[in-house]
C-alpha atoms as a PDB file:
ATOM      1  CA  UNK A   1       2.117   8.100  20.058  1.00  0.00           C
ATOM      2  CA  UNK A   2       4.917   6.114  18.602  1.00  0.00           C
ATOM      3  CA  UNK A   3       4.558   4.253  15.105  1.00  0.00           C
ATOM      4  CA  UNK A   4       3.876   0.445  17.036  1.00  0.00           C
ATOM      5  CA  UNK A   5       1.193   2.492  18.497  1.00  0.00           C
ATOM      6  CA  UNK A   6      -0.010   2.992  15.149  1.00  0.00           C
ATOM      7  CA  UNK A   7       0.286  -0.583  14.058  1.00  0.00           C
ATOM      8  CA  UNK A   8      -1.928  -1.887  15.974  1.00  0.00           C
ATOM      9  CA  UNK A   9      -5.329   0.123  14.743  1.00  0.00           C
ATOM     10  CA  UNK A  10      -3.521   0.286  11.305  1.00  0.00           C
ATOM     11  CA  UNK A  11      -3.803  -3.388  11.223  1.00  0.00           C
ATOM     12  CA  UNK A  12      -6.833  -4.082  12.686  1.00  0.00           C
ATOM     13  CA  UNK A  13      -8.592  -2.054  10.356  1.00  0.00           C
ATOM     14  CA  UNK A  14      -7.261  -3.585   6.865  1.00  0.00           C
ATOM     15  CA  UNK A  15      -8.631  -6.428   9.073  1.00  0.00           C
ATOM     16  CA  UNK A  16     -12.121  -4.791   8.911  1.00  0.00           C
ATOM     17  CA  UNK A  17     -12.337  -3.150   5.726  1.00  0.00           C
ATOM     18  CA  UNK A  18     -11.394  -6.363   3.803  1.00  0.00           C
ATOM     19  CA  UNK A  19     -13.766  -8.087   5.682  1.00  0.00           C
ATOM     20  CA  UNK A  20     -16.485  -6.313   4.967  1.00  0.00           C
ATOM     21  CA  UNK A  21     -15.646  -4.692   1.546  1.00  0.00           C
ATOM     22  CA  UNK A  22     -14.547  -8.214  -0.008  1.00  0.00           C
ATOM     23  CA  UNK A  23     -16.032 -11.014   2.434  1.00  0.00           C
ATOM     24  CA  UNK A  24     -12.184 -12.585   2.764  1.00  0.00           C
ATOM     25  CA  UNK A  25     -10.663 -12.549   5.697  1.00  0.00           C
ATOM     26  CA  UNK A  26      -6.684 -11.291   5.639  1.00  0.00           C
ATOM     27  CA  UNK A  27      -4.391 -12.892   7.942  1.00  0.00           C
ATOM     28  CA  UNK A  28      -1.565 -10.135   9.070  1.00  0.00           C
ATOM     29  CA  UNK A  29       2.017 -11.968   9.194  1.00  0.00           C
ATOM     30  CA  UNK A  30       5.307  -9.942  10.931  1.00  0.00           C
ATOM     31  CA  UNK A  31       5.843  -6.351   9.959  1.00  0.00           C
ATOM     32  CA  UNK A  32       9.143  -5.637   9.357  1.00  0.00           C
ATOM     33  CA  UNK A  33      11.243  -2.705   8.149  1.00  0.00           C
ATOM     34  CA  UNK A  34      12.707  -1.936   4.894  1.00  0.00           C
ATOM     35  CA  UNK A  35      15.945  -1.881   4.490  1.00  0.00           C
ATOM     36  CA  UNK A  36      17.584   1.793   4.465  1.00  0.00           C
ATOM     37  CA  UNK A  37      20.091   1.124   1.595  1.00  0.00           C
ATOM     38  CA  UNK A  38      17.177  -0.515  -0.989  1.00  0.00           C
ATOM     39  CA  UNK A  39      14.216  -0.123  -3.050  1.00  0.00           C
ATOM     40  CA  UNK A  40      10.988  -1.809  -2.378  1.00  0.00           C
ATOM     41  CA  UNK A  41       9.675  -3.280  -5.574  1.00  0.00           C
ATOM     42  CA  UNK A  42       6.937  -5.296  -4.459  1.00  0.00           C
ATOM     43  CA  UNK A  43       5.585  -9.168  -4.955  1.00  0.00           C
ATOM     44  CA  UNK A  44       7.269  -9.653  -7.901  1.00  0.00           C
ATOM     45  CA  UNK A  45       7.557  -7.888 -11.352  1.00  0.00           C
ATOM     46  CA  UNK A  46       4.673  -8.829 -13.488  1.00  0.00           C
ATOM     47  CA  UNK A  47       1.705  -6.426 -13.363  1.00  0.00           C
ATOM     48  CA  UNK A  48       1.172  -4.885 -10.079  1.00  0.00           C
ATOM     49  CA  UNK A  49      -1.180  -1.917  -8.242  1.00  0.00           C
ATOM     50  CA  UNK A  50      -0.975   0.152  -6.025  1.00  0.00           C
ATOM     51  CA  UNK A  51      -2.460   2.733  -3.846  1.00  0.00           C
ATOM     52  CA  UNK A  52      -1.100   5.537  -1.624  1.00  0.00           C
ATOM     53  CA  UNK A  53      -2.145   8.403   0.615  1.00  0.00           C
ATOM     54  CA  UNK A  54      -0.530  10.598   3.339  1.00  0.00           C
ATOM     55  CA  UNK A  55      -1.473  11.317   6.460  1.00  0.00           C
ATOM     56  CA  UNK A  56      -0.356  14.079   8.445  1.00  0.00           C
ATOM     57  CA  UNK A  57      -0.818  16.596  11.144  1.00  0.00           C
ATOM     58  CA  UNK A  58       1.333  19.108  13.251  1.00  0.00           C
ATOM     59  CA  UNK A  59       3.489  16.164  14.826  1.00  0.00           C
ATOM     60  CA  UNK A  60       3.027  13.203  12.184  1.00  0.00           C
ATOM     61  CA  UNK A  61       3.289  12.320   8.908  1.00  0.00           C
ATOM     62  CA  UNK A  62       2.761   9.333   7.275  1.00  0.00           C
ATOM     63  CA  UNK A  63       1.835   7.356   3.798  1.00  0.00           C
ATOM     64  CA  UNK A  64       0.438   4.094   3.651  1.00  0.00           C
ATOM     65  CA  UNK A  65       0.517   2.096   0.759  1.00  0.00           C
ATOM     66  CA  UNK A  66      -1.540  -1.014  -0.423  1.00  0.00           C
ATOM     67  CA  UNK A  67       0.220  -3.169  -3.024  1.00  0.00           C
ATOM     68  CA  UNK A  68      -1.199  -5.825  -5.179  1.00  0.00           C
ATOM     69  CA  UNK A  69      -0.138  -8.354  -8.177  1.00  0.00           C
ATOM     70  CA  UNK A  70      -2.644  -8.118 -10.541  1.00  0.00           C
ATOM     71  CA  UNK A  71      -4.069 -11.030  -9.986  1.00  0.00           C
ATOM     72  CA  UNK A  72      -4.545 -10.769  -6.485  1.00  0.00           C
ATOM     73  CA  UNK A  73      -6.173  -7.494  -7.051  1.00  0.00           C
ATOM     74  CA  UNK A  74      -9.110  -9.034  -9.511  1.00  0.00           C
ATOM     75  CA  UNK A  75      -9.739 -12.230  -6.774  1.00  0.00           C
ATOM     76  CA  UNK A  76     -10.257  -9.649  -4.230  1.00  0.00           C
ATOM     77  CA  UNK A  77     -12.551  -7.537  -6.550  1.00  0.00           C
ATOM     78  CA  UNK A  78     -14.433 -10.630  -7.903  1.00  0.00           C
ATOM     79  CA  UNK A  79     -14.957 -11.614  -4.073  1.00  0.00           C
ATOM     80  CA  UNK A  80     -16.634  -8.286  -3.593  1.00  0.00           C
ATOM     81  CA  UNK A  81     -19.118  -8.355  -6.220  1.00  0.00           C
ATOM     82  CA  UNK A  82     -19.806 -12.264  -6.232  1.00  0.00           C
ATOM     83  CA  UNK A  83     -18.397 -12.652 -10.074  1.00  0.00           C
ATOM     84  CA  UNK A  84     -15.199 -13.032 -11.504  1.00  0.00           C
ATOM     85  CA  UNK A  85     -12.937 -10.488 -13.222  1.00  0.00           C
ATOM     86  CA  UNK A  86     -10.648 -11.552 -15.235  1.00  0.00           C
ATOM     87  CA  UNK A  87      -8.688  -8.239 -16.565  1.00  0.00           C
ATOM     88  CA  UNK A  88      -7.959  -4.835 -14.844  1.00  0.00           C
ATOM     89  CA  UNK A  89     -10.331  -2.381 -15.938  1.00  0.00           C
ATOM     90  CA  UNK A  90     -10.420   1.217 -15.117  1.00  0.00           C
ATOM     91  CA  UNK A  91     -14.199   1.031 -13.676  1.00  0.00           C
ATOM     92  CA  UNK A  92     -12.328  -1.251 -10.927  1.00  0.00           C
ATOM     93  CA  UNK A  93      -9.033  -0.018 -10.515  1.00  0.00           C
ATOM     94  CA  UNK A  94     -10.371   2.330  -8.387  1.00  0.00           C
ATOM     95  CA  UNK A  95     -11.563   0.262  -5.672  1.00  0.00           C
ATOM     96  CA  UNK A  96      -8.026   0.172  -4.272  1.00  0.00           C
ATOM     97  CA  UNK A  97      -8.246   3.170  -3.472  1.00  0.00           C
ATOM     98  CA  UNK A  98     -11.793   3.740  -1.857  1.00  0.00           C
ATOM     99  CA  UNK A  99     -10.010   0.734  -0.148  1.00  0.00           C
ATOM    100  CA  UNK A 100      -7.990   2.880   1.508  1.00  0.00           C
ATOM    101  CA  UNK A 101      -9.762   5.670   2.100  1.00  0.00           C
ATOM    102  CA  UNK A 102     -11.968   3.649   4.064  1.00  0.00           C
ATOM    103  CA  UNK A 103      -8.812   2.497   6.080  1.00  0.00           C
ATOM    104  CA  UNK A 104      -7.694   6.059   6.289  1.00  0.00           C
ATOM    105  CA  UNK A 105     -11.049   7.262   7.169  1.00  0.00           C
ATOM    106  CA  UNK A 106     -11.321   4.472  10.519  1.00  0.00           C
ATOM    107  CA  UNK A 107      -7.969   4.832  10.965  1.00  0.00           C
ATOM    108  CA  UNK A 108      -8.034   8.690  11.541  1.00  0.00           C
ATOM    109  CA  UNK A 109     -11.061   8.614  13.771  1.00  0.00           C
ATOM    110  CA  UNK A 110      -8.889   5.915  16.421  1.00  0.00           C
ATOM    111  CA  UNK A 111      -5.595   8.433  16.029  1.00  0.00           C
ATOM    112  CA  UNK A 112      -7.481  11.414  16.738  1.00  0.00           C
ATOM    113  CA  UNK A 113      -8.917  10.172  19.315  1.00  0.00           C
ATOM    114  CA  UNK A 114      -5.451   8.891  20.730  1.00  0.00           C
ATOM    115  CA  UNK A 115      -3.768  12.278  19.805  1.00  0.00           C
ATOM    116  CA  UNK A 116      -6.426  14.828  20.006  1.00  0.00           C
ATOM    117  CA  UNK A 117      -7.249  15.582  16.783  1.00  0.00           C
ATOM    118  CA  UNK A 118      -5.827  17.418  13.564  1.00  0.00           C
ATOM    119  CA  UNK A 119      -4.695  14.596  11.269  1.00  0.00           C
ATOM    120  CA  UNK A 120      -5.745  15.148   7.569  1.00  0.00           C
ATOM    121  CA  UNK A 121      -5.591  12.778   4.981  1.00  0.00           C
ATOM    122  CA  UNK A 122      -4.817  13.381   1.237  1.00  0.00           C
ATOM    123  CA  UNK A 123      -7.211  11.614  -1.671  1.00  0.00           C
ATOM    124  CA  UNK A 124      -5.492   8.225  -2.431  1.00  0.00           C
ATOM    125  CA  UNK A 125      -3.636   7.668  -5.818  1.00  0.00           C
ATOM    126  CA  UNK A 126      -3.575   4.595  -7.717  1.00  0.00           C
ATOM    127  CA  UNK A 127      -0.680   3.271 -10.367  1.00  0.00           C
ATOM    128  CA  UNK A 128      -0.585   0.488 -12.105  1.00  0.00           C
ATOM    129  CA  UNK A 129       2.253  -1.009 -14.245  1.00  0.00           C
ATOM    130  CA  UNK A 130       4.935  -3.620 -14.681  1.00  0.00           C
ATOM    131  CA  UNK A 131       7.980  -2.565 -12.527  1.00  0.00           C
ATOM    132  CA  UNK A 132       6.793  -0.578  -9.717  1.00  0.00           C
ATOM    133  CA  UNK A 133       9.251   0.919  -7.602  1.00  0.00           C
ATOM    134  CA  UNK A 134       9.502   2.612  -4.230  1.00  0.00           C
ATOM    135  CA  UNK A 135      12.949   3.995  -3.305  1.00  0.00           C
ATOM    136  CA  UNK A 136      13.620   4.388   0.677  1.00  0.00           C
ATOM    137  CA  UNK A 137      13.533   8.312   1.166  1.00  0.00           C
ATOM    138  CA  UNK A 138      16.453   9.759   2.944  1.00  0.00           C
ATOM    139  CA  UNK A 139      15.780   8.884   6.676  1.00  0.00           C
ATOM    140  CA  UNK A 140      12.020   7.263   6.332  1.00  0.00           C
ATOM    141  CA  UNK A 141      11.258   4.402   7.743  1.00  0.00           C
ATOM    142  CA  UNK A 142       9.208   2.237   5.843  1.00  0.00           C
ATOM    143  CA  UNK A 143       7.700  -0.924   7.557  1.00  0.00           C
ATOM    144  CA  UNK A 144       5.872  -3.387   5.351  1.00  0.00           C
ATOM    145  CA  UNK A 145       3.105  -5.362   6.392  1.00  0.00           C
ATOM    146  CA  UNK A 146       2.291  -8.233   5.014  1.00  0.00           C
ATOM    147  CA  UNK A 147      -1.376  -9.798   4.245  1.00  0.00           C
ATOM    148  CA  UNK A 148      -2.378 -13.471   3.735  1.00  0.00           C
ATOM    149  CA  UNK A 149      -6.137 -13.940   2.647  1.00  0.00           C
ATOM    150  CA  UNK A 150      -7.804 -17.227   0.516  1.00  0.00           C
ATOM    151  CA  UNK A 151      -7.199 -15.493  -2.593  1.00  0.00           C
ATOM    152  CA  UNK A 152      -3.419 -14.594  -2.126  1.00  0.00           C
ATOM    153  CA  UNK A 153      -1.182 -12.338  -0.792  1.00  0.00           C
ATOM    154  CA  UNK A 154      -0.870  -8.630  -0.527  1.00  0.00           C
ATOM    155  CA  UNK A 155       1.261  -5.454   1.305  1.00  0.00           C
ATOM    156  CA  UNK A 156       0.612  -2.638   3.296  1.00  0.00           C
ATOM    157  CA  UNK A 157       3.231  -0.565   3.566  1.00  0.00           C
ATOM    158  CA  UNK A 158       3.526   2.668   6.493  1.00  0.00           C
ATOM    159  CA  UNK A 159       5.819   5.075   5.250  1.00  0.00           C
ATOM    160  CA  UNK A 160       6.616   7.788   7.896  1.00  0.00           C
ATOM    161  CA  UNK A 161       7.722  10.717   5.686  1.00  0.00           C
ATOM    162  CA  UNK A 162       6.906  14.543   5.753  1.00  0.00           C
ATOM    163  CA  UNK A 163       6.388  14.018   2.524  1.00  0.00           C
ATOM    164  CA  UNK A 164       4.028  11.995   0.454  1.00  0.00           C
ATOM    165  CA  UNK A 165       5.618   9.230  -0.958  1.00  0.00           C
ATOM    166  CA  UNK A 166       4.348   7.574  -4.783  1.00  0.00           C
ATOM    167  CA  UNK A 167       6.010   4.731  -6.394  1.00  0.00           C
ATOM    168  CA  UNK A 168       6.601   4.836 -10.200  1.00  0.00           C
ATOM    169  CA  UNK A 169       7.255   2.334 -12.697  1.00  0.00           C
ATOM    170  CA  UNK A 170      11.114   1.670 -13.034  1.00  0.00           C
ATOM    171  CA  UNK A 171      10.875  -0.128 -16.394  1.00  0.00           C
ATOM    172  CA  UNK A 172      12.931   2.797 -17.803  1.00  0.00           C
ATOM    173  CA  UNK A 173      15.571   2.469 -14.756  1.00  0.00           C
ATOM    174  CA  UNK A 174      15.950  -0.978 -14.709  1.00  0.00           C
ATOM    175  CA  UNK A 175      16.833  -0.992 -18.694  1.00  0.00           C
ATOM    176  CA  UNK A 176      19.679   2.082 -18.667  1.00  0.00           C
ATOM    177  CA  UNK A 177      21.143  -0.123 -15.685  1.00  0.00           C
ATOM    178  CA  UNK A 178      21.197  -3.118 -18.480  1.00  0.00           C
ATOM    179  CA  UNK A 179      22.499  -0.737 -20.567  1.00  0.00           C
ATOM    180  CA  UNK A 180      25.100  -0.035 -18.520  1.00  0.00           C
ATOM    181  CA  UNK A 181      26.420  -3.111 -18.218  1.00  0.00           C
ATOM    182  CA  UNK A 182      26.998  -3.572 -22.153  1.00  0.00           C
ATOM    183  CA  UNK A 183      30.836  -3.756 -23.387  1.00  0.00           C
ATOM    184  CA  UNK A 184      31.193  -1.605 -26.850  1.00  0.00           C
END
């Protein structure tokens, strides 16, 4: 199996599971990759979530990654449950990732089938925060996927990495390199 192989089921079941999860339909646009040199750092840098997970077995290893602004986010969980949410709560935060493993959970059944078994799955993680970050690792590809749906915009990223990959808040980053920059 190579990884456009795995794009194909990848995408068409975000297709599903937003479909049926939220009632919206998401619109996949050209995947591309990330650059090798560069951090990823999202839609923009107000308030953003995410949600990761790896994937592996003997021969491949993989995280995939949904990112979200904030607002996006609360549109897609008001969608679900028919009212509107206004601020990100930790009773919902976790949908993103039962988002996922959904995804994960379809997704492995098509691979396995395809490869004969033995992927795994680790139990999604969610972050939240201002600055979110995710640096390339040395040598990982990381294609990003990009979603359109009534309610906005938002990512799915496939990183292929033996290890799994988390992004972090760079707030702290992003100031020392300000910092930097200052003439004493």
């Amino acid at each position: 199996m190579e990884f456009k192989d795995l794009l194909r089921p990848l995408i068409s079941t975000i297709r599903n599971v937003f479909e049926s999860q939220c009632n919206l339909k998401v619109i996949p646009h050209k995947s591309y990759l990330q650059n090798k040199e560069g951090t990823w750092r999202g839609i923009d840098q107000s308030m953003q979530l995410t949600t990761t997970a790896q994937i592996k077995s003997n021969s491949l290893s993989f995280s995939i990654i949904f990112w979200f602004s904030e607002d996006v986010f609360l549109k897609f969980v008001s969608s679900m449950f028919g009212e509107e949410f206004k601020v990100l709560q930790d009773e919902i935060r976790d949908l993103a990732s039962e988002w996922l493993n959904i995804t994960i959970g379809n997704l492995k059944s098509t691979i396995n089938d395809q490869m004969q078994g033995g992927f795994e799955a680790s139990i999604p993680v969610t972050i939240v925060g201002d600055n979110l970050a995710l640096p390339t690792p040395e040598n990982s590809p990381i294609i990003i996927i990009p979603f359109e749906s009534d309610v906005g915009p938002f990512y799915c990223l496939l990183v292929i990495s033996k290890e799994a990959v988390i992004p972090w808040d760079d707030s702290l980053n992003q100031l020392l390199g300000s910092l930097e920059n200052i003439e004493i």
